[in-house]
PDB file of N, CA and C in Angstrom:
ATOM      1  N   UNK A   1      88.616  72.015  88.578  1.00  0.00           N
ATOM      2  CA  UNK A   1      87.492  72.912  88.733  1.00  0.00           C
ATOM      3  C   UNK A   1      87.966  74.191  89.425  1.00  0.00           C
ATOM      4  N   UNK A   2      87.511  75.128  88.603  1.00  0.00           N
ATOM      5  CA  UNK A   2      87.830  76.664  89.247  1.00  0.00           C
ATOM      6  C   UNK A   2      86.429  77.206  90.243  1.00  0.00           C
ATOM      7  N   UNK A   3      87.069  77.746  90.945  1.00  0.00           N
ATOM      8  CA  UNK A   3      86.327  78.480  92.320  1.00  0.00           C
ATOM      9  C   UNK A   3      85.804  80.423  91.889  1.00  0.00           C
ATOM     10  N   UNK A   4      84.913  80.786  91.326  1.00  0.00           N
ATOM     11  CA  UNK A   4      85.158  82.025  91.721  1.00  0.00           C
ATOM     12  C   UNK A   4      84.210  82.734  92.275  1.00  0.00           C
ATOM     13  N   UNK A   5      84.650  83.668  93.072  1.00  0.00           N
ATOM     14  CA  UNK A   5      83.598  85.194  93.765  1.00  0.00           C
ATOM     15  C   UNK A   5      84.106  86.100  93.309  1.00  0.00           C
ATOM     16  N   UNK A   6      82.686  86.921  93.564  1.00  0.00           N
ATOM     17  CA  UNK A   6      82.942  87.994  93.123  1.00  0.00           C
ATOM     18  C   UNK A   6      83.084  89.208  93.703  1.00  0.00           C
ATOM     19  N   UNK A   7      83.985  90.366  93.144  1.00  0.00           N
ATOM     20  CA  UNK A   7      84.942  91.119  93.531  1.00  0.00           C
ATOM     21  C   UNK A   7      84.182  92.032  94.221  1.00  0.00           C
ATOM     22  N   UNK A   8      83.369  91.882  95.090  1.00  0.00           N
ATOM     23  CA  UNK A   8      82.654  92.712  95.500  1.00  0.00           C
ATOM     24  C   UNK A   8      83.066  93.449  97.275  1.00  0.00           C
ATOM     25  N   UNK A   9      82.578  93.278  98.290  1.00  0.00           N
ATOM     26  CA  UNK A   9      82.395  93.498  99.861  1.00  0.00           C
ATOM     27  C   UNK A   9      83.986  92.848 100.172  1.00  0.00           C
ATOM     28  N   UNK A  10      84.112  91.477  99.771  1.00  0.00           N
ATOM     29  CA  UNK A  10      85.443  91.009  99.939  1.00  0.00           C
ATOM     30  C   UNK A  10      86.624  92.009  99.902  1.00  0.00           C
ATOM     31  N   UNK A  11      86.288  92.445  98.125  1.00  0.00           N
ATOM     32  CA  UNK A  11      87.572  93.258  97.513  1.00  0.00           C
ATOM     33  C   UNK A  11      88.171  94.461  98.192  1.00  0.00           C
ATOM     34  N   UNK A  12      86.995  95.328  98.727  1.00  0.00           N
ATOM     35  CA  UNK A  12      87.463  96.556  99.718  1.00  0.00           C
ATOM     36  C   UNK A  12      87.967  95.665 101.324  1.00  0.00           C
ATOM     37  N   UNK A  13      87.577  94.966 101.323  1.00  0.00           N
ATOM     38  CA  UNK A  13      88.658  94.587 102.900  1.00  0.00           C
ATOM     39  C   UNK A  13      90.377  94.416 102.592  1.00  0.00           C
ATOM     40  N   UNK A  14      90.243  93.683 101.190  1.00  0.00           N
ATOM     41  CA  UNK A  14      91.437  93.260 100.701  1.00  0.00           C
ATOM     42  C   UNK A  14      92.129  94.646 100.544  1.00  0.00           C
ATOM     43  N   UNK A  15      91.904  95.380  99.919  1.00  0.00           N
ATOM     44  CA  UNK A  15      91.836  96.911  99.493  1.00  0.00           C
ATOM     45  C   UNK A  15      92.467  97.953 100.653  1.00  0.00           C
ATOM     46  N   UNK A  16      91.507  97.625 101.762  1.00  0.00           N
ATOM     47  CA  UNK A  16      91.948  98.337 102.769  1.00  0.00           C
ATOM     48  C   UNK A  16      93.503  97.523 103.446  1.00  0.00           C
ATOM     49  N   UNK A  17      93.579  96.455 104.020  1.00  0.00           N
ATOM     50  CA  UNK A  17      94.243  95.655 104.026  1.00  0.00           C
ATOM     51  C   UNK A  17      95.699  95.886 103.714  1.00  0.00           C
ATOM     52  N   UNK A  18      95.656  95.894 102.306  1.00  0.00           N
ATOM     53  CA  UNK A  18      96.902  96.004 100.979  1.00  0.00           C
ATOM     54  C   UNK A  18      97.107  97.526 101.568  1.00  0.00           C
ATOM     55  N   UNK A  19      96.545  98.382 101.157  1.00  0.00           N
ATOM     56  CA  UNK A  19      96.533 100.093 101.428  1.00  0.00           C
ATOM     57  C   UNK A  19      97.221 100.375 102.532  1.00  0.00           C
ATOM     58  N   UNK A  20      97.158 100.172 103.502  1.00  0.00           N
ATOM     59  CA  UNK A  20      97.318 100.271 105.086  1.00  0.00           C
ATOM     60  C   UNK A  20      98.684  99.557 105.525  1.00  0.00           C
ATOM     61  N   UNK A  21      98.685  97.886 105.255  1.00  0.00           N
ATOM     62  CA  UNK A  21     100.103  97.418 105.426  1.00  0.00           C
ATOM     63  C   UNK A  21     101.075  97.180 104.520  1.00  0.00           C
ATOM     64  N   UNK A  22     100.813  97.172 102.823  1.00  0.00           N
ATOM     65  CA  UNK A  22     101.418  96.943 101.668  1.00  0.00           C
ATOM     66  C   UNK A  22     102.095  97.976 101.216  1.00  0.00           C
ATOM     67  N   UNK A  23     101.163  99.197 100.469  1.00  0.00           N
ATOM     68  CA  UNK A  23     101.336 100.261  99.693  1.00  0.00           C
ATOM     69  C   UNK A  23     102.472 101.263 100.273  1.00  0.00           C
ATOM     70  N   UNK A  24     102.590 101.445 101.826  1.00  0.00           N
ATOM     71  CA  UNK A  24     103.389 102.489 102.172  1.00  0.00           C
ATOM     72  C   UNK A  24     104.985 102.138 102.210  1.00  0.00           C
ATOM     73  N   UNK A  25     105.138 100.571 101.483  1.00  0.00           N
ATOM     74  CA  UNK A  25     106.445 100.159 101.515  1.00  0.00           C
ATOM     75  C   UNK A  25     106.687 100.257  99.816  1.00  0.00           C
ATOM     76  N   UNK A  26     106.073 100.391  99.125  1.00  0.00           N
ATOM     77  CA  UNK A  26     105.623 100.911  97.690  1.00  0.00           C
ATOM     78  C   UNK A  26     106.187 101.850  96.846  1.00  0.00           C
ATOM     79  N   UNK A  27     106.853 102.011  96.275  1.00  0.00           N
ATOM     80  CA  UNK A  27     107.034 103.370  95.542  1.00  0.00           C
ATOM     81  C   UNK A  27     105.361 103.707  95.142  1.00  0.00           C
ATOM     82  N   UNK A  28     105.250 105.151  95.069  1.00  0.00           N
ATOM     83  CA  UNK A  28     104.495 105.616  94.568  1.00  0.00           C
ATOM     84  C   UNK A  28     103.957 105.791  93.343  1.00  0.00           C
ATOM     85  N   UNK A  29     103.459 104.615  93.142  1.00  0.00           N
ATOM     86  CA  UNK A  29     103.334 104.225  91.599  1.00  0.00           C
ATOM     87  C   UNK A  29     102.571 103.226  91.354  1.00  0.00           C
ATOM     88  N   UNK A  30     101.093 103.543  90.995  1.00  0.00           N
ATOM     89  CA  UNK A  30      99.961 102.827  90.460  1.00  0.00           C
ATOM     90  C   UNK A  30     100.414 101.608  90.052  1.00  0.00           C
ATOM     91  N   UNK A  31     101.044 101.465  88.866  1.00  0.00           N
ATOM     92  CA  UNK A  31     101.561 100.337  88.433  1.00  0.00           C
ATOM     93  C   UNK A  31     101.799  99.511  89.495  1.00  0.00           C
ATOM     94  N   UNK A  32     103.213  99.786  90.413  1.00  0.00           N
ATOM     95  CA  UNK A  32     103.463  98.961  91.005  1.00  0.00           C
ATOM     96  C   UNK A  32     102.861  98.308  92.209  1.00  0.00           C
ATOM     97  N   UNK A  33     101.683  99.403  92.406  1.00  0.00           N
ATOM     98  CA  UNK A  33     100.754  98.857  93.342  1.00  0.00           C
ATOM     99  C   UNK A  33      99.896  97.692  92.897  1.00  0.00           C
ATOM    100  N   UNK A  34      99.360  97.560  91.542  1.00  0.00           N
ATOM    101  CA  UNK A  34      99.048  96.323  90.848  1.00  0.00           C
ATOM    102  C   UNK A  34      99.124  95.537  90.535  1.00  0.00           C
ATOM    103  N   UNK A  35     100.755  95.372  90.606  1.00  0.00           N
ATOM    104  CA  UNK A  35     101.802  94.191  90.122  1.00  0.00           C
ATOM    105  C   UNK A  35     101.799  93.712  91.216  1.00  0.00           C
ATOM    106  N   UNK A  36     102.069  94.349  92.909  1.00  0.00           N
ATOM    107  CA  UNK A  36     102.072  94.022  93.950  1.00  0.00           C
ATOM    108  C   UNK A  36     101.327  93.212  94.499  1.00  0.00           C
ATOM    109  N   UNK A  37      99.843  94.032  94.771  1.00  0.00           N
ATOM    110  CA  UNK A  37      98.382  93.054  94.809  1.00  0.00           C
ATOM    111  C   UNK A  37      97.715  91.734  93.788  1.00  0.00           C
ATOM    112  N   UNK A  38      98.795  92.118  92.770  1.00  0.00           N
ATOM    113  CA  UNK A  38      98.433  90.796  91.649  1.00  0.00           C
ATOM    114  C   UNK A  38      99.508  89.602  92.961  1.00  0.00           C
ATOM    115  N   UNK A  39     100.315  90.207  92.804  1.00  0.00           N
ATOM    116  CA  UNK A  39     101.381  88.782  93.357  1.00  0.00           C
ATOM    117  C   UNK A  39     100.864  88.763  94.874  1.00  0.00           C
ATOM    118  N   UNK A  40     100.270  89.275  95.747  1.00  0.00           N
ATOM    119  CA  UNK A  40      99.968  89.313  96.704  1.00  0.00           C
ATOM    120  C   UNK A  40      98.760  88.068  96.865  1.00  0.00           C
ATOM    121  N   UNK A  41      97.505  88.264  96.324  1.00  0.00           N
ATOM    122  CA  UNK A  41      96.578  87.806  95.644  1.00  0.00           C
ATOM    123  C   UNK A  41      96.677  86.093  95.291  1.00  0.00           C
ATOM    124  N   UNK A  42      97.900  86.203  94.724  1.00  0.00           N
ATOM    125  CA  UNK A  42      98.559  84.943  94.342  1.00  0.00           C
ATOM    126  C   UNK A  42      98.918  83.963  95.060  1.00  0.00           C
ATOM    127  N   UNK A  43      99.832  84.461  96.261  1.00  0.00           N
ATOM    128  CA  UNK A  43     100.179  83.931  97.650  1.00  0.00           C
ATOM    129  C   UNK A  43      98.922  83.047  98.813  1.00  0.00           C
ATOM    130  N   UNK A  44      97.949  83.871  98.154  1.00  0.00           N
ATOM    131  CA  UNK A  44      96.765  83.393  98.854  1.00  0.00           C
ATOM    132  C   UNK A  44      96.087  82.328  97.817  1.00  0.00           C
ATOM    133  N   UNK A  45      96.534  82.192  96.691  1.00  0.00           N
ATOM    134  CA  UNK A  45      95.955  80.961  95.864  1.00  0.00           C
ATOM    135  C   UNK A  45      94.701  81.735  95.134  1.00  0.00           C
ATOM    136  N   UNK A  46      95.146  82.874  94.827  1.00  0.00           N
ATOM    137  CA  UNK A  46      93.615  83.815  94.122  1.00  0.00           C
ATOM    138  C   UNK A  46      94.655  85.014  92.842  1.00  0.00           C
ATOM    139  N   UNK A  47      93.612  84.727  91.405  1.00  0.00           N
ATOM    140  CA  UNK A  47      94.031  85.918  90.529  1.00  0.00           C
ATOM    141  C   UNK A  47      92.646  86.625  90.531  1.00  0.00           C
ATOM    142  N   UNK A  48      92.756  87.854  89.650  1.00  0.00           N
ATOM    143  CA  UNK A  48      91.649  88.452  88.882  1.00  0.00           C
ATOM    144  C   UNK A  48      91.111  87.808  87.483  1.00  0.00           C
ATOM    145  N   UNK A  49      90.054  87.758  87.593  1.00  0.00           N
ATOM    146  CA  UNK A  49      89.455  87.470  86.271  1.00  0.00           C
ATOM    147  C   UNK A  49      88.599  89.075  85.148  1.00  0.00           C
ATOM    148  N   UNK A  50      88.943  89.120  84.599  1.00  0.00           N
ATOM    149  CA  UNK A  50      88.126  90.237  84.320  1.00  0.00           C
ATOM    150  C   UNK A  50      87.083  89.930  83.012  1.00  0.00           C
ATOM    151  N   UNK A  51      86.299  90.543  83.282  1.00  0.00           N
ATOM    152  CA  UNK A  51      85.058  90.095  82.317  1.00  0.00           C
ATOM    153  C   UNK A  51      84.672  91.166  81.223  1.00  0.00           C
ATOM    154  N   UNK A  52      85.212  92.263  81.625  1.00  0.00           N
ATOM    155  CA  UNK A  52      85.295  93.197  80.428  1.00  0.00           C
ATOM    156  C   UNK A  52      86.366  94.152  80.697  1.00  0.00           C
ATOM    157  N   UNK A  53      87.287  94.277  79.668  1.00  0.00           N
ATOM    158  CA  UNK A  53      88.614  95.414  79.521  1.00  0.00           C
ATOM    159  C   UNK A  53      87.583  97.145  79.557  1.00  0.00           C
ATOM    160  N   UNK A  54      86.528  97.093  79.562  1.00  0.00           N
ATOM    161  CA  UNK A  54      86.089  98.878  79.100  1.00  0.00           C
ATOM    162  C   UNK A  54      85.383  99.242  80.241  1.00  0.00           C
ATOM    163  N   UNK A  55      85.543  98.468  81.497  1.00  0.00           N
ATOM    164  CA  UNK A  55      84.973  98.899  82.819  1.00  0.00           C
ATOM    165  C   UNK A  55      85.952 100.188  83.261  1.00  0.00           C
ATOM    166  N   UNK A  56      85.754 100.605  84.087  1.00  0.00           N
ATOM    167  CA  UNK A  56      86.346 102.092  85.109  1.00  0.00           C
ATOM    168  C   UNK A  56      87.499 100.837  86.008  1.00  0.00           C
ATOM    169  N   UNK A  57      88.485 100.797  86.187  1.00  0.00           N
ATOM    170  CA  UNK A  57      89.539  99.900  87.101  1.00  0.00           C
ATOM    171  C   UNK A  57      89.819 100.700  88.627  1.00  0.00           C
ATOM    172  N   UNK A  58      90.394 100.093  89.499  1.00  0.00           N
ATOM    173  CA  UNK A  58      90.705 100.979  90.705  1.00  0.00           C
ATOM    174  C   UNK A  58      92.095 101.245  90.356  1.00  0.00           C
ATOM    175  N   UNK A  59      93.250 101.817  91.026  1.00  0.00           N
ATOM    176  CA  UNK A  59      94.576 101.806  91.055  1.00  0.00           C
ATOM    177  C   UNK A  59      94.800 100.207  91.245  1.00  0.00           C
ATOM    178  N   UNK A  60      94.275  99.668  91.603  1.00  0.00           N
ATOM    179  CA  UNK A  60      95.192  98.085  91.980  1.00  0.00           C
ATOM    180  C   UNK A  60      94.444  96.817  91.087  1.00  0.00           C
ATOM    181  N   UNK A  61      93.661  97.797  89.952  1.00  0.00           N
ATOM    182  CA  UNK A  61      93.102  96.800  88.099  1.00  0.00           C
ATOM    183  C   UNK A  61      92.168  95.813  88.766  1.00  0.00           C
ATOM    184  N   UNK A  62      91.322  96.707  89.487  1.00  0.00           N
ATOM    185  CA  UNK A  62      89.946  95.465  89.734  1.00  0.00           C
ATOM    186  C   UNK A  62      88.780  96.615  89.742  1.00  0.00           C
ATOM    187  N   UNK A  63      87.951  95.690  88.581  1.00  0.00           N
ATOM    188  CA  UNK A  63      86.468  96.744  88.881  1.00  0.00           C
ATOM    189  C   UNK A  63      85.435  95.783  89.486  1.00  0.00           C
ATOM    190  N   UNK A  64      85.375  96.293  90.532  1.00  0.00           N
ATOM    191  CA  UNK A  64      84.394  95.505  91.789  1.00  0.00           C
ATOM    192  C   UNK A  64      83.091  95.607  91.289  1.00  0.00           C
ATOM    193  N   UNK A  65      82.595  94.423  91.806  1.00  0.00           N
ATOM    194  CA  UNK A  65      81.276  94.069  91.548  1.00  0.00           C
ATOM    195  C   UNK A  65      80.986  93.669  90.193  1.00  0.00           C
ATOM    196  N   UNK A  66      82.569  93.625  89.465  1.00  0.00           N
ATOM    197  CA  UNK A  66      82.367  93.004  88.022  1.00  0.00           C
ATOM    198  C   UNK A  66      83.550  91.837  87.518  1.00  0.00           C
ATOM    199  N   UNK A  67      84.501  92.134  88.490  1.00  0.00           N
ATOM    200  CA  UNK A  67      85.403  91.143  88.547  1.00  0.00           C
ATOM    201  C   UNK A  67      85.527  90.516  89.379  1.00  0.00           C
ATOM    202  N   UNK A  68      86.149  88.941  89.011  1.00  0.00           N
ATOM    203  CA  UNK A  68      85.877  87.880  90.164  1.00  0.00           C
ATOM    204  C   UNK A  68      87.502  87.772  90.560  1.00  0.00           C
ATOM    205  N   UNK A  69      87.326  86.898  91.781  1.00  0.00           N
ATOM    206  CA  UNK A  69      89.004  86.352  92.301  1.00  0.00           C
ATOM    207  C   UNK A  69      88.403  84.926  91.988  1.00  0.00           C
ATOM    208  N   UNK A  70      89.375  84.180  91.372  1.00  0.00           N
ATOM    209  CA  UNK A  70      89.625  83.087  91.022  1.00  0.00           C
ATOM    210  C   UNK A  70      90.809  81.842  91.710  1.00  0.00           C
ATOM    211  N   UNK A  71      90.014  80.850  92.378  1.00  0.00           N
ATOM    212  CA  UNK A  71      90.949  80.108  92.295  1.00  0.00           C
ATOM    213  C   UNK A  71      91.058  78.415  91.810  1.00  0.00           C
ATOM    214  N   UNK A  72      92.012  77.915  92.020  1.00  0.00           N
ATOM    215  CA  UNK A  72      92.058  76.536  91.153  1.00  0.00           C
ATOM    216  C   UNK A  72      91.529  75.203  92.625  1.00  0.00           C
ATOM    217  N   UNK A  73      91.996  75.637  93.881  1.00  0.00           N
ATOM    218  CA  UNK A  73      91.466  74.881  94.907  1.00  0.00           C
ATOM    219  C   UNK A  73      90.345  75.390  95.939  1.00  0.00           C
ATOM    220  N   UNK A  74      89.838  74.692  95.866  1.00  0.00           N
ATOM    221  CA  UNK A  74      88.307  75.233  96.959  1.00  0.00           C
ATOM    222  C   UNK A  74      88.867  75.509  98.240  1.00  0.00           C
ATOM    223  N   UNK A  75      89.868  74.403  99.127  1.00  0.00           N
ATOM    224  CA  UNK A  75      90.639  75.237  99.879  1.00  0.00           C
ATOM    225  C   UNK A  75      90.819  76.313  99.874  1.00  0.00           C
ATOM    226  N   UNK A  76      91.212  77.359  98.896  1.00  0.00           N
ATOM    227  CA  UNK A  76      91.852  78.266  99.389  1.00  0.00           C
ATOM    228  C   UNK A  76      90.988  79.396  98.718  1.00  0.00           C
ATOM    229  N   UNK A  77      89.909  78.904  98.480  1.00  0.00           N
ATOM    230  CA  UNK A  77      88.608  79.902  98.414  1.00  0.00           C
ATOM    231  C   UNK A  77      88.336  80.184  99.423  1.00  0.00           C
ATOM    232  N   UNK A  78      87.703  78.583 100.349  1.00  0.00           N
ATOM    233  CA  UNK A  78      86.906  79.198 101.689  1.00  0.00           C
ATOM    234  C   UNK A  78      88.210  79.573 102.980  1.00  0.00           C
ATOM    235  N   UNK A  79      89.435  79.510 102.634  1.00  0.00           N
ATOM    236  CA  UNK A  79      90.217  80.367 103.390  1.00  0.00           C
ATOM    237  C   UNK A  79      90.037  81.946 103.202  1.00  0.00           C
ATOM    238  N   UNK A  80      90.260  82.039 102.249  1.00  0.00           N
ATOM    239  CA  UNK A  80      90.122  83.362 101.261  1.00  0.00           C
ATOM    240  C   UNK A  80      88.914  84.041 102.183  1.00  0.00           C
ATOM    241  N   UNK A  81      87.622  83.492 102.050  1.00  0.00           N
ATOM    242  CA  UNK A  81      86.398  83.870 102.158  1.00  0.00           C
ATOM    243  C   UNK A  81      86.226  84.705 103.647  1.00  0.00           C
ATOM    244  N   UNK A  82      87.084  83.480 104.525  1.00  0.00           N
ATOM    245  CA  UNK A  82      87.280  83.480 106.118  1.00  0.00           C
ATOM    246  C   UNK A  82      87.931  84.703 106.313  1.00  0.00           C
ATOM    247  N   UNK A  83      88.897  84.639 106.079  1.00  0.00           N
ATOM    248  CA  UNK A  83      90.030  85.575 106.119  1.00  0.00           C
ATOM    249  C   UNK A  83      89.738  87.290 105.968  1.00  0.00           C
ATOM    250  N   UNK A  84      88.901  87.277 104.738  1.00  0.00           N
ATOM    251  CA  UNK A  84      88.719  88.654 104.175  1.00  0.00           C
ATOM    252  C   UNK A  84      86.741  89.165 104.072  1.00  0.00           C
ATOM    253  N   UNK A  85      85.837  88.239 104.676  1.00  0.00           N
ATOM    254  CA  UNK A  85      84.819  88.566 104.979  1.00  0.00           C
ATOM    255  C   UNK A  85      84.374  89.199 106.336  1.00  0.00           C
TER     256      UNK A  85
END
C-alpha cells in the first residue's frame, strides 16, 4: 500500500530547505537541481507523482497543490510529515 500527500504547505518547507542548504553546492543548473531533490526526496523514502504533464512545474519539477509525494511505507510518511510540517 502506497502513502500519498499532497504537494502542497509541506512542499515549500522542503523547497526552502533544499534552496538554502542543497542548491548553493549545485551547479547552476535547473536540471540538476531536480535530479538532486528527486534523489534527495528519495533518501527520505518519498518520489513525485505527477498527475498531469501540462501543469506550470517549479525549477525542482513539482507543481504544488497538484502533485503528491509518494511513499511505499507509512513510516516514512508520518516521518516525512513530522519533519517538514
Amino acid at each position: 500500500m502506497t502513502v500519498r500527500i499532497l504537494a502542497d504547505d509541506i512542499y515549500y518547507n522542503t523547497q526552502i530547505f533544499f534552496a538554502r542548504n542543497i542548491v548553493p553546492s549545485l551547479p547552476n543548473d535547473d536540471r540538476a537541481w531536480k535530479k538532486k531533490y528527486s534523489e534527495w526526496l528519495k533518501e527520505q523514502g518519498a518520489s513525485i507523482v505527477t498527475e498531469s504533464e501540462t501543469l506550470i512545474r517549479t525549477t525542482l519539477g513539482v507543481a504544488p497543490g497538484y502533485d503528491f509525494f509518494e511513499f511505499e511505507k507509512d513510516s516514512d510518511a508520518t516521518i516525512f510529515v513530522l519533519r517538514w510540517s
